[in-house]
Protein backbone atom coordinates (compact mmCIF):
# COMPACT_ATOMS: atom_id res chain seq x y z
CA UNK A 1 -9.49 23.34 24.57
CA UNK A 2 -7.99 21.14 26.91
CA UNK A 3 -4.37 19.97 26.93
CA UNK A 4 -5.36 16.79 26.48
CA UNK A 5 -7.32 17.78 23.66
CA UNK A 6 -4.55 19.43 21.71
CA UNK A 7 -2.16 16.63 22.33
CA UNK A 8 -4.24 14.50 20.99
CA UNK A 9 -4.94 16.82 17.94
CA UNK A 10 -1.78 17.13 17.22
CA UNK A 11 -0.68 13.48 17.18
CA UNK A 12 -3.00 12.85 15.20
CA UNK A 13 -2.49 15.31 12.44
CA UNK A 14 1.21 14.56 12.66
CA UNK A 15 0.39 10.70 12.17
CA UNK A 16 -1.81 11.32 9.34
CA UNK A 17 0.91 13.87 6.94
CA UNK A 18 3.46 11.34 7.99
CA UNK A 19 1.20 8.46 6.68
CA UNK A 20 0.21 10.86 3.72
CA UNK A 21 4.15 10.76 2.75
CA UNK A 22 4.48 7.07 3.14
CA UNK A 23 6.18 7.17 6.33
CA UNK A 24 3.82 4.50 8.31
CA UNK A 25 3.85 3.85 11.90
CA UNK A 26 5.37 0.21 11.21
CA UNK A 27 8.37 1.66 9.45
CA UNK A 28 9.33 3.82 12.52
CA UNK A 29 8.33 0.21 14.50
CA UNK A 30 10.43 -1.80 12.76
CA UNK A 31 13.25 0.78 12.73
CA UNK A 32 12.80 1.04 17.03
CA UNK A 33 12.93 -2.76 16.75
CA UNK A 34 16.66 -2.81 15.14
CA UNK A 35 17.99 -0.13 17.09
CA UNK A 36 17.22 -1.96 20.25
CA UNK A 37 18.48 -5.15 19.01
CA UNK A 38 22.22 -6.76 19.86
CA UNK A 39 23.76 -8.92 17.57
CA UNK A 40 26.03 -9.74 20.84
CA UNK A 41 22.93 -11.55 22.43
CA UNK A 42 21.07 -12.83 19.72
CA UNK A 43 22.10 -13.37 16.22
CA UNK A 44 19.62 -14.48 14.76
CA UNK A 45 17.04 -11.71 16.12
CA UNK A 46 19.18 -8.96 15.09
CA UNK A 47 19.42 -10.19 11.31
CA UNK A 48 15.69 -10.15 11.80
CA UNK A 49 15.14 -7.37 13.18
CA UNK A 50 17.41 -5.44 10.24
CA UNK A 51 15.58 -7.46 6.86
CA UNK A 52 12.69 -6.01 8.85
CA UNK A 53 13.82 -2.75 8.88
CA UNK A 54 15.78 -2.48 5.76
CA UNK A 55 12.29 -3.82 3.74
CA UNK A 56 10.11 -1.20 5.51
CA UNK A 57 12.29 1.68 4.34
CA UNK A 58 12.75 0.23 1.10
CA UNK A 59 8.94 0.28 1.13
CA UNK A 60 9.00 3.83 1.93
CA UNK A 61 10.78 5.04 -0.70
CA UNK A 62 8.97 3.12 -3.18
CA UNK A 63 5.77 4.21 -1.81
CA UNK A 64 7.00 7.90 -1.45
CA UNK A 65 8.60 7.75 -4.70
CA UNK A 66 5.53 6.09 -6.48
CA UNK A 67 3.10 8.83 -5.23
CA UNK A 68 5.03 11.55 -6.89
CA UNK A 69 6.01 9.98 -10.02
CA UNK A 70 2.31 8.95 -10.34
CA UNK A 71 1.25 12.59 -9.58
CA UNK A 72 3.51 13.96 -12.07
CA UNK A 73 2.45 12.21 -14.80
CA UNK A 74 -1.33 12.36 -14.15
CA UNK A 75 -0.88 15.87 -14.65
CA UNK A 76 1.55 15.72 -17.90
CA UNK A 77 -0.88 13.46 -19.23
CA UNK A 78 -4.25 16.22 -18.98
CA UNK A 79 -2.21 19.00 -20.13
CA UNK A 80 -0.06 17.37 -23.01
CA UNK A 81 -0.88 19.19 -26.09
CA UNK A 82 -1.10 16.41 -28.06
CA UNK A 83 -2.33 14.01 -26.15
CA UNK A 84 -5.50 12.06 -26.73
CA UNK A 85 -8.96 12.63 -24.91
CA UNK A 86 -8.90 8.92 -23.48
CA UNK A 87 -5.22 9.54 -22.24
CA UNK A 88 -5.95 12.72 -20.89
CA UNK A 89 -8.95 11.47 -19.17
CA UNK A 90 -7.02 8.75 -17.55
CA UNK A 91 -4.46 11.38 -16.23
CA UNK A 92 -6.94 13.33 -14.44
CA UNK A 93 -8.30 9.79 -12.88
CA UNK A 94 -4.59 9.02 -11.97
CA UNK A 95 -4.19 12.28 -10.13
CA UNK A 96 -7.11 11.72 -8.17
CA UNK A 97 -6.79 8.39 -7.54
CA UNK A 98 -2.88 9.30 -6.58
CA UNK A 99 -4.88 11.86 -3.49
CA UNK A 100 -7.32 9.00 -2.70
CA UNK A 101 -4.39 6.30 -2.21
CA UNK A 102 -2.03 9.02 0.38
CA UNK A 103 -5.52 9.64 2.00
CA UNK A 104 -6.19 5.97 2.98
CA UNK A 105 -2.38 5.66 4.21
CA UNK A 106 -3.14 9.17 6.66
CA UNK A 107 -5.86 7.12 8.12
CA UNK A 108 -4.73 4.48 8.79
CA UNK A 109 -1.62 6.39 10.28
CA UNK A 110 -4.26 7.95 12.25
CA UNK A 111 -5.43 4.71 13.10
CA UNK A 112 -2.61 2.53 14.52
CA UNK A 113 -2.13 4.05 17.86
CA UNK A 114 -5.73 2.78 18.77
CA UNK A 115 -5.02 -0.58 17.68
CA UNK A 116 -4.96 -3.60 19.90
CA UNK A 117 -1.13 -4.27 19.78
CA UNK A 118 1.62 -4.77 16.84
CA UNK A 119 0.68 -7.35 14.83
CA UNK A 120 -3.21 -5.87 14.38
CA UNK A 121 -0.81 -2.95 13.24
CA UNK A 122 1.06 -5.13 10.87
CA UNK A 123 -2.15 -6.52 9.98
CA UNK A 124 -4.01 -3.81 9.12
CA UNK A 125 -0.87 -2.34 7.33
CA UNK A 126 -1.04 -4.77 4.64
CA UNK A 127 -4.93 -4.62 3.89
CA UNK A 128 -3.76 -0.63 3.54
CA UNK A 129 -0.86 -1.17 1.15
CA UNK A 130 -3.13 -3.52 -0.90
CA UNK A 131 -5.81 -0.78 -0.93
CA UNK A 132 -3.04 1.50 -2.13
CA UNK A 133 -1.55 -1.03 -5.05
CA UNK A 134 -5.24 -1.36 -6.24
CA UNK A 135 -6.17 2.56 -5.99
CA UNK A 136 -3.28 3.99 -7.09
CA UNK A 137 -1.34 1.91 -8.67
CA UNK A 138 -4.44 0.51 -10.76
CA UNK A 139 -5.06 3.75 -12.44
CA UNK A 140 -1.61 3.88 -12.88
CA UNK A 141 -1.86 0.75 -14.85
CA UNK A 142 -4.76 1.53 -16.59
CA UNK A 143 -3.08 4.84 -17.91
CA UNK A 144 0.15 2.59 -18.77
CA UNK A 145 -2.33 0.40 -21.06
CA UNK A 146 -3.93 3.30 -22.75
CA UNK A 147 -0.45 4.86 -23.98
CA UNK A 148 1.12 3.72 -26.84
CA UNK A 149 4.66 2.15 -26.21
CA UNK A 150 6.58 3.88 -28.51
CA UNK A 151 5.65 7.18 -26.77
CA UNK A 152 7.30 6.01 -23.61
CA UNK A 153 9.28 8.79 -21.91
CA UNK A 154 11.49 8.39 -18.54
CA UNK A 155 8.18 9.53 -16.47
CA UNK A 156 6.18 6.39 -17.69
CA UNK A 157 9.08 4.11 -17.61
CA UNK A 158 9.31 4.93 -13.97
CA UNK A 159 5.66 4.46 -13.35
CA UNK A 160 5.42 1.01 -14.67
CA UNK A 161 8.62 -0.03 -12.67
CA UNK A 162 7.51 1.63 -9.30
CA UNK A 163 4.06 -0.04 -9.74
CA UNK A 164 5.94 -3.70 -10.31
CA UNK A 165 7.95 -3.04 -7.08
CA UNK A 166 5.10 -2.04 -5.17
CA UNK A 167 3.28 -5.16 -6.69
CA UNK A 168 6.65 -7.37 -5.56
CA UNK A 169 6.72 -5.85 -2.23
CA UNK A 170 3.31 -6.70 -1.42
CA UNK A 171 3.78 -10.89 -2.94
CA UNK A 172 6.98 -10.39 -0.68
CA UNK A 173 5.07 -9.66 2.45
CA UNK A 174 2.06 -11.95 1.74
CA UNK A 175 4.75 -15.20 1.56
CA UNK A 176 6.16 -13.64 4.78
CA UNK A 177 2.43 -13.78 6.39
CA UNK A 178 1.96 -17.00 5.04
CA UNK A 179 4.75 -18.48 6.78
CA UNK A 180 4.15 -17.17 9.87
CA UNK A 181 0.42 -17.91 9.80
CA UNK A 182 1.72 -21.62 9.12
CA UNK A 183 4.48 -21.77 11.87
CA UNK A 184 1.63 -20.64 14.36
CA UNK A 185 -0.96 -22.84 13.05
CA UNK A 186 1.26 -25.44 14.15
CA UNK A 187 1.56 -24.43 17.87
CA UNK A 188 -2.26 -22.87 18.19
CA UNK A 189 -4.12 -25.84 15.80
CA UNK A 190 -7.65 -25.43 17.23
CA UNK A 191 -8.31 -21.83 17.15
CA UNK A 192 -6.20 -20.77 14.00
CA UNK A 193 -7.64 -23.52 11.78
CA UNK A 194 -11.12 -22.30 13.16
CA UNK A 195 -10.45 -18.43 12.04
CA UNK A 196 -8.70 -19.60 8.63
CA UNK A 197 -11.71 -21.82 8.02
CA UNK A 198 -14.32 -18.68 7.77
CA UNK A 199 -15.13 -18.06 4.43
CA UNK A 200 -14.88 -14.47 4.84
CA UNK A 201 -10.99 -15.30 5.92
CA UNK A 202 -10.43 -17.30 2.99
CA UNK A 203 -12.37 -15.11 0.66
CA UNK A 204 -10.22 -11.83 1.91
CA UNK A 205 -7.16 -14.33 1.74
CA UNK A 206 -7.61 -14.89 -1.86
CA UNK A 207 -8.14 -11.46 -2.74
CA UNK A 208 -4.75 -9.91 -1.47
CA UNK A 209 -3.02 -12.94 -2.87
CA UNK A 210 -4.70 -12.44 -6.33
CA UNK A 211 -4.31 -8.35 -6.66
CA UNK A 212 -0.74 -8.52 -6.83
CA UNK A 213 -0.10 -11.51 -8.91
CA UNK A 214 -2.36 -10.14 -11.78
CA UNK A 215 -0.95 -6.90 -11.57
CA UNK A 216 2.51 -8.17 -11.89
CA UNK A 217 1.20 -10.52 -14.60
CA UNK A 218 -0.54 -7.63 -16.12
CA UNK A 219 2.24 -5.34 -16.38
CA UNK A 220 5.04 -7.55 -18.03
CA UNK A 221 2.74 -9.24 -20.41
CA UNK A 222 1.25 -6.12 -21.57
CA UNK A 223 3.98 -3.17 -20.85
CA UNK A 224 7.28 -4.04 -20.05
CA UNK A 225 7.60 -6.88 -22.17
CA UNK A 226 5.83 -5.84 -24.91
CA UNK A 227 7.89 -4.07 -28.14
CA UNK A 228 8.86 -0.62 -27.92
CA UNK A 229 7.11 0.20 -31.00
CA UNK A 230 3.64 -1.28 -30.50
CA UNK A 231 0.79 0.02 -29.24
CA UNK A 232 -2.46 -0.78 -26.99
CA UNK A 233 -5.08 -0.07 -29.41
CA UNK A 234 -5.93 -3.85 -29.48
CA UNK A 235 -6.26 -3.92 -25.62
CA UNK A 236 -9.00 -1.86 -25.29
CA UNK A 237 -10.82 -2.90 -28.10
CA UNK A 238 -10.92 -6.46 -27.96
CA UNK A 239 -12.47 -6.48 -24.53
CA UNK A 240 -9.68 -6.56 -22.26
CA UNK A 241 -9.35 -3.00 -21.20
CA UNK A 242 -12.83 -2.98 -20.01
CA UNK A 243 -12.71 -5.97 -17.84
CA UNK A 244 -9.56 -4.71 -16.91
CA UNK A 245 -11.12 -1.69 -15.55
CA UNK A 246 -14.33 -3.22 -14.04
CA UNK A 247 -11.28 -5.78 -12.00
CA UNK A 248 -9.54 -2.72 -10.51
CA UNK A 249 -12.41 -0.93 -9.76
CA UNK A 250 -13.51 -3.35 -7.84
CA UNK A 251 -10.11 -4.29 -6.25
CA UNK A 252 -10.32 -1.01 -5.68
CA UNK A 253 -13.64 -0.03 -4.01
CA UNK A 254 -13.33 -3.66 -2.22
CA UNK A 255 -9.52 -2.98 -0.54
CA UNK A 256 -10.21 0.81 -0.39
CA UNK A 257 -13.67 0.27 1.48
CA UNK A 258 -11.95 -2.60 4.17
CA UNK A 259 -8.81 -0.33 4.83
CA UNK A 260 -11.01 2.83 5.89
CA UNK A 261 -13.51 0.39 7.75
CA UNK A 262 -10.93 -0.63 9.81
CA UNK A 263 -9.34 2.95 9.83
CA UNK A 264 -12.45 4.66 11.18
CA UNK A 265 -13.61 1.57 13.66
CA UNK A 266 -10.10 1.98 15.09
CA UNK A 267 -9.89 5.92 15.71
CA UNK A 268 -13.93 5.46 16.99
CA UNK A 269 -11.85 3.71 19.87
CA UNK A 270 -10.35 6.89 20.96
CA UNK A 271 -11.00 7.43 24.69
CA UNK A 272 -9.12 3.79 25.24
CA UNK A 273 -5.62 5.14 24.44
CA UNK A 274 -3.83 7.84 25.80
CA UNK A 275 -2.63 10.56 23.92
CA UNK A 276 0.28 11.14 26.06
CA UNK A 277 1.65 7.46 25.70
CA UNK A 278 0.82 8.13 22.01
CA UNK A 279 2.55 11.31 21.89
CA UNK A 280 5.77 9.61 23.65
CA UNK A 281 5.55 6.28 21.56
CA UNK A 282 5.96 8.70 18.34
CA UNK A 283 8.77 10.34 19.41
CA UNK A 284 10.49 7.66 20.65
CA UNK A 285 9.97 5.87 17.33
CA UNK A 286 11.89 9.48 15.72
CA UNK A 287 14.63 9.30 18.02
């Protein structure tokens, strides 16, 4: 094996666990980003530069923190005692779900050193953290819905608050997006209200504005608002649980499928980026 080779190997191994624990390439980015910045010279681009930074890590932790709570209680779930078969069942699709979700964020950590510059990073890191929301946190949801309330314990409390951050973070980021997609529009008119007039672009548009809005909507109307003594019998039987489920399937299958497109089209790029910039670019982002 060449040294090439093994550099390469293990960049991309490290990229991918590092993804698998949440930590993305653009929170290290956004981190590099502050550090270099001086308030002295520009005021305004340093208070940038840390909301920047200070969301991405807040990210992080939720993401991080998500993932194991999630994991957790997928497995309390199967092996409670008395627990019921459809709760049990939805535990086991949590956990694997959970595996799916960190496996699409390795990829795409795998993935961003082959992409074209920052903001394809950026980009693609949102389609990935809506893929995420819609795997993981969509069984999560679904396993929320099937428990009774008054069985709530500190593990499913947690749950259904990470998964309304998560949700929040992603609205957060889209109205960031948005506003940045509109202050370019203005400079670039022609060829920006070209791309945002595709149908494709309008239809993937709506779809990561809509995931996180009826998740968010989903979980206070039917969880954390709801009394701590009722249950979700009437969810599932009335019709709502199943649509429910056919929705985040498909939000899941739909954002899951995109994210791993662009994933695997990226790393298919290899032999245009060197693994020795790559390796250097990592570490800087570390130091």
């Amino acid at each position: 094996m060449s040294e090439e080779e093994a550099v390469r190997k293990s960049t991309m191994m490290r990229l991918f666990i590092e993804a698998l624990f949440a930590w993305t390439p653009p929170v290290g980015l956004s981190i590099t980003k502050f550090k270099s910045s001086d308030a002295r010279l520009c005021r305004l681009e340093w208070m940038k530069n840390f909301i920047a930074a200070l969301f991405f890590c807040i990210l992080f932790i939720v993401d991080l923190a998500d993932a194991i709570i999630d994991l957790i209680l997928g497995v309390k779930k199967f092996f409670q005692s008395d627990g019921k078969a459809y709760e049990k069942n939805y535990g086991i699709l949590l956990f694997v779900m959970t595996i799916l979700a960190r496996i699409v964020a390795g990829l795409y950590g795998v993935a961003t050193p082959h992409m074209i510059d920052d903001r394809a990073k950026m980009d693609s890191f949102f389609c990935m953290e809506i893929a995420v929301l819609m795997i993981e946190d969509g069984a999560a949801l679904l396993l929320l819905l099937a428990s009774d309330r008054n069985e709530d314990d500190v593990l499913t409390i947690l749950s259904a608050w990470l998964t309304a951050f998560c949700a929040m973070c992603c609205i957060v980021y889209l109205l960031h997006w948005v506003c940045t997609f509109l202050c370019k529009a203005r400079m670039e008119m022609g060829c920006i209200i070209t791309t945002a007039l595709s149908p494709w672009y309008i239809m993937y548009f709506a779809l990561i504005f809509f995931y996180p809005i009826l998740m968010m909507y989903v979980l206070f109307q039917e969880i954390l608002l709801k009394d701590a003594d009722s249950t979700n019998d009437s969810f599932f039987s009335d019709g709502r649980g199943i649509m429910s489920i056919i929705f985040f399937g498909f939000g899941a299958a739909t954002m899951g499928g995109l994210s791993i497109t662009i994933s695997l089209k990226a790393i298919s790029r290899r032999d245009e980026v060197s693994y020795d910039t790559m390796e250097s670019e990592t570490d800087s982002t570390k130091a």
